[in-house]
N, C-alpha and C. Protein backbone atom coordinates (compact mmCIF):
# COMPACT_ATOMS: atom_id res chain seq x y z
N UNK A 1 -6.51 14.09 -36.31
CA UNK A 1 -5.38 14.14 -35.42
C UNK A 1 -4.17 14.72 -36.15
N UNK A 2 -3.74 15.42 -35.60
CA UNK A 2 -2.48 16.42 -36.65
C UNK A 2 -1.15 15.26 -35.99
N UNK A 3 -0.45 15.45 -37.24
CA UNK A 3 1.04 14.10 -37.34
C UNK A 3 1.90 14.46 -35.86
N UNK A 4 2.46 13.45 -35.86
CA UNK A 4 3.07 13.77 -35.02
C UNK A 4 2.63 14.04 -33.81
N UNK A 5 1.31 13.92 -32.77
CA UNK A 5 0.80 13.49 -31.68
C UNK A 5 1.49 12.62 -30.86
N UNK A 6 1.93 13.10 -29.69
CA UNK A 6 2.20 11.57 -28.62
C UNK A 6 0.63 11.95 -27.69
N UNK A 7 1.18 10.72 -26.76
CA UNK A 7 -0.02 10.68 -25.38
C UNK A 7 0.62 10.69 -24.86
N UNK A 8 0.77 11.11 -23.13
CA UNK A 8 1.66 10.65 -21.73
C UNK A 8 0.67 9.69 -21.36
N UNK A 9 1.23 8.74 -20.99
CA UNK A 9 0.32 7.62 -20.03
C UNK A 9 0.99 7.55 -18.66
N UNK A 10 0.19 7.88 -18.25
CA UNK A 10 0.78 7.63 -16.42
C UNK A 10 0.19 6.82 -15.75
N UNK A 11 0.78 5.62 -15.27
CA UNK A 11 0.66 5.12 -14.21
C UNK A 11 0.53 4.93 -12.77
N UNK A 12 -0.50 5.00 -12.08
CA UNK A 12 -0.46 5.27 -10.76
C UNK A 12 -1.34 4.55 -10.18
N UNK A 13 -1.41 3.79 -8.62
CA UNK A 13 -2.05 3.39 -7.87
C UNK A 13 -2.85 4.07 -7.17
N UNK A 14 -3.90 3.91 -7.37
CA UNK A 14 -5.38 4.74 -6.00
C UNK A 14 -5.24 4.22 -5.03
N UNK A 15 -4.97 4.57 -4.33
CA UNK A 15 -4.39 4.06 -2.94
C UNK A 15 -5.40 4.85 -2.16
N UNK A 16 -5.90 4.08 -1.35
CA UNK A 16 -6.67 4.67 0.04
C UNK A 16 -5.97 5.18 1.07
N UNK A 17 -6.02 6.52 1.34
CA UNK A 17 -5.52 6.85 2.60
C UNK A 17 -6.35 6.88 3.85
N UNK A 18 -5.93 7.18 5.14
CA UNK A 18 -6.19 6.99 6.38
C UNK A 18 -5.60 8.13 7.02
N UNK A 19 -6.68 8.83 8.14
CA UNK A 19 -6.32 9.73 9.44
C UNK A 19 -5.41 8.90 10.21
N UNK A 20 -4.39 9.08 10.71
CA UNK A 20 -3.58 8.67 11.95
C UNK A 20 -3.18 9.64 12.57
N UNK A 21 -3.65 10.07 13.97
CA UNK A 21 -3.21 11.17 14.59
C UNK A 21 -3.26 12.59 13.66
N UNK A 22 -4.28 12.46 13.12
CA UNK A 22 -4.61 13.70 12.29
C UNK A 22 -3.56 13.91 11.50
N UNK A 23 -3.09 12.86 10.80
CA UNK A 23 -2.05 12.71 9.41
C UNK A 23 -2.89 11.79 8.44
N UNK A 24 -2.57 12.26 7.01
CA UNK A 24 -3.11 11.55 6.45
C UNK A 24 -1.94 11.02 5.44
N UNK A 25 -2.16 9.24 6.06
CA UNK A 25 -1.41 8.15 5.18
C UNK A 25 -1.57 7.19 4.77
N UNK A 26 -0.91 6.30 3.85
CA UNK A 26 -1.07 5.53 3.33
C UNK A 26 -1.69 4.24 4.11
N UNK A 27 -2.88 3.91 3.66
CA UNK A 27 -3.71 2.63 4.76
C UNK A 27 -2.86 1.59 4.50
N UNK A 28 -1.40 1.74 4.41
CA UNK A 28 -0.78 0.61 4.62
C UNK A 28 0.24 0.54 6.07
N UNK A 29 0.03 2.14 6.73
CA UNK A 29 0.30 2.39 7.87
C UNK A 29 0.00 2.20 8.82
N UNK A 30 0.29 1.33 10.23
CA UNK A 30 0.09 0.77 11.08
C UNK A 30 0.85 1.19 12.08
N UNK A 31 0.58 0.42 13.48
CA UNK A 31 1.21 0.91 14.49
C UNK A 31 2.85 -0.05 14.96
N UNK A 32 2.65 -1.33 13.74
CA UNK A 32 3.78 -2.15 13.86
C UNK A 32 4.87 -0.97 12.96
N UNK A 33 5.31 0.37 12.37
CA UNK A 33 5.64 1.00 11.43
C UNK A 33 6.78 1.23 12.50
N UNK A 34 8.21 1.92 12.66
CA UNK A 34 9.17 2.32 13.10
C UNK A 34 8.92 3.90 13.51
N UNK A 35 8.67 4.81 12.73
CA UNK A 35 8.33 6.12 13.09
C UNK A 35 6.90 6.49 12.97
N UNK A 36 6.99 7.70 13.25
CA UNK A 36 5.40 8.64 13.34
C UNK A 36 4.66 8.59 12.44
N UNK A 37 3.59 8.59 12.39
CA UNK A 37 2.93 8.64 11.04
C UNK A 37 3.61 9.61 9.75
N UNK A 38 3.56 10.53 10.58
CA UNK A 38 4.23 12.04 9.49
C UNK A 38 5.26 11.89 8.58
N UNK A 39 5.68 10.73 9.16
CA UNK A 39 6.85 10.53 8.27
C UNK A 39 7.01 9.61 7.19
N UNK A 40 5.68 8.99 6.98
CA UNK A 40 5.06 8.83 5.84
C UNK A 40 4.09 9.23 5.16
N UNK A 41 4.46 10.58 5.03
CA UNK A 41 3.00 11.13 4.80
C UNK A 41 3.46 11.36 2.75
N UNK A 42 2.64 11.33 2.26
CA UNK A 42 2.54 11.42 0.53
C UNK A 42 3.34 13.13 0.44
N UNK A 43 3.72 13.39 -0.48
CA UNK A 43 4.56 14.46 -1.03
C UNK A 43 2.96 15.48 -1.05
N UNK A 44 2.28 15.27 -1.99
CA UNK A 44 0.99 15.85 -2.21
C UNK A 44 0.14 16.14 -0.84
N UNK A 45 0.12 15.42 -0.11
CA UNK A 45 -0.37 16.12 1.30
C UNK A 45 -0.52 17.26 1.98
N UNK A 46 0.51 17.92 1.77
CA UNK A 46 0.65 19.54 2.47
C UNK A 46 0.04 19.89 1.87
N UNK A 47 -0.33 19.54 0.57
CA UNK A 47 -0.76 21.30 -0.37
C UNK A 47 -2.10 20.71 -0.51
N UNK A 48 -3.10 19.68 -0.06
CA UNK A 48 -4.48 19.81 -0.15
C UNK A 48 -5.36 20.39 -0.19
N UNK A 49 -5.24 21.83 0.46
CA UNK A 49 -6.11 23.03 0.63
C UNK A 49 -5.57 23.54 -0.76
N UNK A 50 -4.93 23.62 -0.59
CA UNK A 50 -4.45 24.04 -2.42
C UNK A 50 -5.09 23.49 -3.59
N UNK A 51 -5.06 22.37 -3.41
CA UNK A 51 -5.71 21.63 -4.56
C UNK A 51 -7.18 21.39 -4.21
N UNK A 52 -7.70 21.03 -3.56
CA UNK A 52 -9.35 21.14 -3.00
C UNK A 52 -9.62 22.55 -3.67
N UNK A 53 -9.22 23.86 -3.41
CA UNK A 53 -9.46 24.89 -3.92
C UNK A 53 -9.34 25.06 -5.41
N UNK A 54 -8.08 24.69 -6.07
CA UNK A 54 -8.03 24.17 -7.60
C UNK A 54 -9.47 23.46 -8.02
N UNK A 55 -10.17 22.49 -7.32
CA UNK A 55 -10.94 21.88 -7.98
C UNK A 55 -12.06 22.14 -7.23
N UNK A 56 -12.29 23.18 -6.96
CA UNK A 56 -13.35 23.59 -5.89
C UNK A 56 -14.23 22.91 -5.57
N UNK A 57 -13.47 22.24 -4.16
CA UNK A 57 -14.66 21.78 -2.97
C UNK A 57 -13.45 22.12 -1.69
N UNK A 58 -14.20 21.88 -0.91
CA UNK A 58 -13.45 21.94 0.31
C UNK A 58 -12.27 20.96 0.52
N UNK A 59 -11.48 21.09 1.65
CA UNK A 59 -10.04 20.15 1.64
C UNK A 59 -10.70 19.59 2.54
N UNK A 60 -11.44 19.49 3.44
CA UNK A 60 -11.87 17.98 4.01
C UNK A 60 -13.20 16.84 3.12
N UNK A 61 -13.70 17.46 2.66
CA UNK A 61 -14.81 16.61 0.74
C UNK A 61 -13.33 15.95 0.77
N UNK A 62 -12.41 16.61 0.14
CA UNK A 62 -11.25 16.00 -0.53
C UNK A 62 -10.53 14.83 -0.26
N UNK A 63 -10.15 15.08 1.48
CA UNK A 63 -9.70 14.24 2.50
C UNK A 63 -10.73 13.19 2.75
N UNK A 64 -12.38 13.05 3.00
CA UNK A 64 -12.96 12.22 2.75
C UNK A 64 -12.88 11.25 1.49
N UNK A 65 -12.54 11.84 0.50
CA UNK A 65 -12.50 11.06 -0.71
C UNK A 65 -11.35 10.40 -0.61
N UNK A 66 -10.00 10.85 -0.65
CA UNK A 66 -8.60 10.05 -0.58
C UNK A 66 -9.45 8.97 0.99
N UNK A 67 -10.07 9.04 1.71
CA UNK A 67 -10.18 7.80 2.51
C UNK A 67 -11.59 7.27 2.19
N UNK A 68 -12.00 7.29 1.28
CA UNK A 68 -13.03 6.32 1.11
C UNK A 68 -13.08 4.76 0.22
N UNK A 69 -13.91 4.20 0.80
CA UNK A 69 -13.48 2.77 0.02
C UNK A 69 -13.84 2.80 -1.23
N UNK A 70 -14.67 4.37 -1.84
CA UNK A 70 -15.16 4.30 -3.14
C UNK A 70 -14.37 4.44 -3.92
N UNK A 71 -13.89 3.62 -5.36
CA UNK A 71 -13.44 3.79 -6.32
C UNK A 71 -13.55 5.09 -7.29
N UNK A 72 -14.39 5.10 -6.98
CA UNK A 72 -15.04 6.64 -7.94
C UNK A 72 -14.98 7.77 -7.00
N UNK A 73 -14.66 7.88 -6.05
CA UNK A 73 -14.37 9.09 -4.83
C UNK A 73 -12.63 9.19 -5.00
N UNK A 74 -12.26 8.10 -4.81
CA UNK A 74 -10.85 7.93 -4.83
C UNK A 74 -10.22 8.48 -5.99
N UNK A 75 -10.38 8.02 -6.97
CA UNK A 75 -10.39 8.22 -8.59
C UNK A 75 -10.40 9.82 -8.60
N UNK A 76 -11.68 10.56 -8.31
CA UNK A 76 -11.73 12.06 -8.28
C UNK A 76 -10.92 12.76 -7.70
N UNK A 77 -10.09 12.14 -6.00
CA UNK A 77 -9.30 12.39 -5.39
C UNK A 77 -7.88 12.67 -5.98
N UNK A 78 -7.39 11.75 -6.86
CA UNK A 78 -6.47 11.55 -7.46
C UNK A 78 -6.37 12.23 -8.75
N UNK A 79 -7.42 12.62 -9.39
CA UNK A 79 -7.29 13.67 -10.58
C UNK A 79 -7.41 14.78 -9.70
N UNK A 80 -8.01 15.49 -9.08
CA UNK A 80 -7.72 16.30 -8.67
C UNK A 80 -6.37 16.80 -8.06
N UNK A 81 -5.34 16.26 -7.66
CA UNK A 81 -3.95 16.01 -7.23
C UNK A 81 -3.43 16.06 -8.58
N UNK A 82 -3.65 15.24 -9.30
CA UNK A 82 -2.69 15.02 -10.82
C UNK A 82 -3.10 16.68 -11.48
N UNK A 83 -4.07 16.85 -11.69
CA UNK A 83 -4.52 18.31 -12.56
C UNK A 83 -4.00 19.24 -11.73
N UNK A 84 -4.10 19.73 -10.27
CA UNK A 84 -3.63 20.39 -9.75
C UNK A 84 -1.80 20.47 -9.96
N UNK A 85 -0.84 19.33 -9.66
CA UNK A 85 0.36 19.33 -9.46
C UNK A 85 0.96 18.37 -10.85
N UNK A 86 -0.26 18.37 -11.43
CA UNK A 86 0.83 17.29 -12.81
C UNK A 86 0.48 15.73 -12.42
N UNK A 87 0.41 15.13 -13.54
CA UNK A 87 0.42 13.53 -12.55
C UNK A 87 1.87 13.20 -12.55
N UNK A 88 3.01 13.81 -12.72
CA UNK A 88 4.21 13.52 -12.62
C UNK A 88 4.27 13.42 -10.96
N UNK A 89 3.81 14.01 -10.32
CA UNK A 89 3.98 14.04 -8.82
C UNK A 89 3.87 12.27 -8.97
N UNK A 90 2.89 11.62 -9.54
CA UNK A 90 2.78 10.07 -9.31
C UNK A 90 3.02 8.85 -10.53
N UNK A 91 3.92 9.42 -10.95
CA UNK A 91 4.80 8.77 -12.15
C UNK A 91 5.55 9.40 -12.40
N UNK A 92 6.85 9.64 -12.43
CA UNK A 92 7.89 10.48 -12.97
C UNK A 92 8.74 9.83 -14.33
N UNK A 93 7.77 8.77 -14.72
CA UNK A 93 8.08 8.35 -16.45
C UNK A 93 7.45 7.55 -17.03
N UNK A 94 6.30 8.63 -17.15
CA UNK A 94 5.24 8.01 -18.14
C UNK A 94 5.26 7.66 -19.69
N UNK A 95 4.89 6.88 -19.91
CA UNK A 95 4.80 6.16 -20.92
C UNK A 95 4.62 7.55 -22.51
N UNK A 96 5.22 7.99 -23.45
CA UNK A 96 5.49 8.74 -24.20
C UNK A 96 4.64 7.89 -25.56
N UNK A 97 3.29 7.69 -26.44
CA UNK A 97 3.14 6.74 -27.08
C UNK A 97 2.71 7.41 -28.76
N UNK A 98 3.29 6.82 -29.36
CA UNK A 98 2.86 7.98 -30.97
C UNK A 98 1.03 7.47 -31.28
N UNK A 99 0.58 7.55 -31.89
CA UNK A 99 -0.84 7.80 -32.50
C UNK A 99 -0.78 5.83 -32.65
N UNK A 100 0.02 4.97 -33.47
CA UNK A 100 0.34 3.89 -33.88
C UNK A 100 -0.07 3.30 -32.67
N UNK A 101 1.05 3.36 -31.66
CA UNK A 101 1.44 2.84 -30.48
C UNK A 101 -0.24 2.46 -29.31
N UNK A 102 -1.04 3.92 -29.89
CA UNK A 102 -1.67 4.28 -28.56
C UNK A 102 -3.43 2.75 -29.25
N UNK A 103 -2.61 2.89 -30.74
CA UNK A 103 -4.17 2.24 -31.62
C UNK A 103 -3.44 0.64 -31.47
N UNK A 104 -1.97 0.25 -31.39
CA UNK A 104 -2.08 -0.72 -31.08
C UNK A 104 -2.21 -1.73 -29.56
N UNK A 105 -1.82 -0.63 -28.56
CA UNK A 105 -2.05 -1.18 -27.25
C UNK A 105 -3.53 -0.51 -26.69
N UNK A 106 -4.74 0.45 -27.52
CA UNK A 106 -5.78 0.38 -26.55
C UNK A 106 -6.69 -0.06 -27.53
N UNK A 107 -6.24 -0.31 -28.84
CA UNK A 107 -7.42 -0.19 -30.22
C UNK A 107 -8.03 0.91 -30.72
N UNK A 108 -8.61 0.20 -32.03
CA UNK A 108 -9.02 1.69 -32.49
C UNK A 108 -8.91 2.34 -34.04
């Protein structure tokens, strides 16, 4: 490992999304909500065909995965979004950790 190495650690929730009226949002969206679905829709949303194509499969594979109950579908969903747009889109202050830092909080 050459001196002077950090890691970014980013933090983020896999969150399952959901079709509502052919929007896709957060399955914490309901019909008790104040506005339209759309108006909670994730920042990363619009550009799915974008990123499905980045990680070549189709943008509805993709859209199946952000709504599946699988952990490991979801998971792929979400790197694919982070590699495509940065995972800053879903942490905007990730954890900065030197070589020390990274051997005393994961081991090693």
């Amino acid at each position: 490992m050459e001196k002077g190495t950090t890691w970014s650690v980013y933090c983020l929730a896999i969150e399952r999304m959901n079709l509502v009226d052919k929007v896709l949002v957060s399955m914490r969206c309901d019909d008790a909500w104040t506005y339209s679905p759309s108006t909670y829709v994730e920042s990363f949303v619009k550009d799915l065909g974008l990123v499905a194509a980045y990680c070549g499969c189709e943008k509805a594979a993709l859209i199946n995965c952000l709504c599946s109950s699988s952990p490991v579908k979801l998971a792929f969903a979400y790197e694919c979004i982070g590699n495509c747009h940065g995972f800053r889109v879903f942490d905007s202050e990730p954890l900065d950790l030197t070589e020390d830092e990274v051997k005393q909080r994961y081991g090693g």
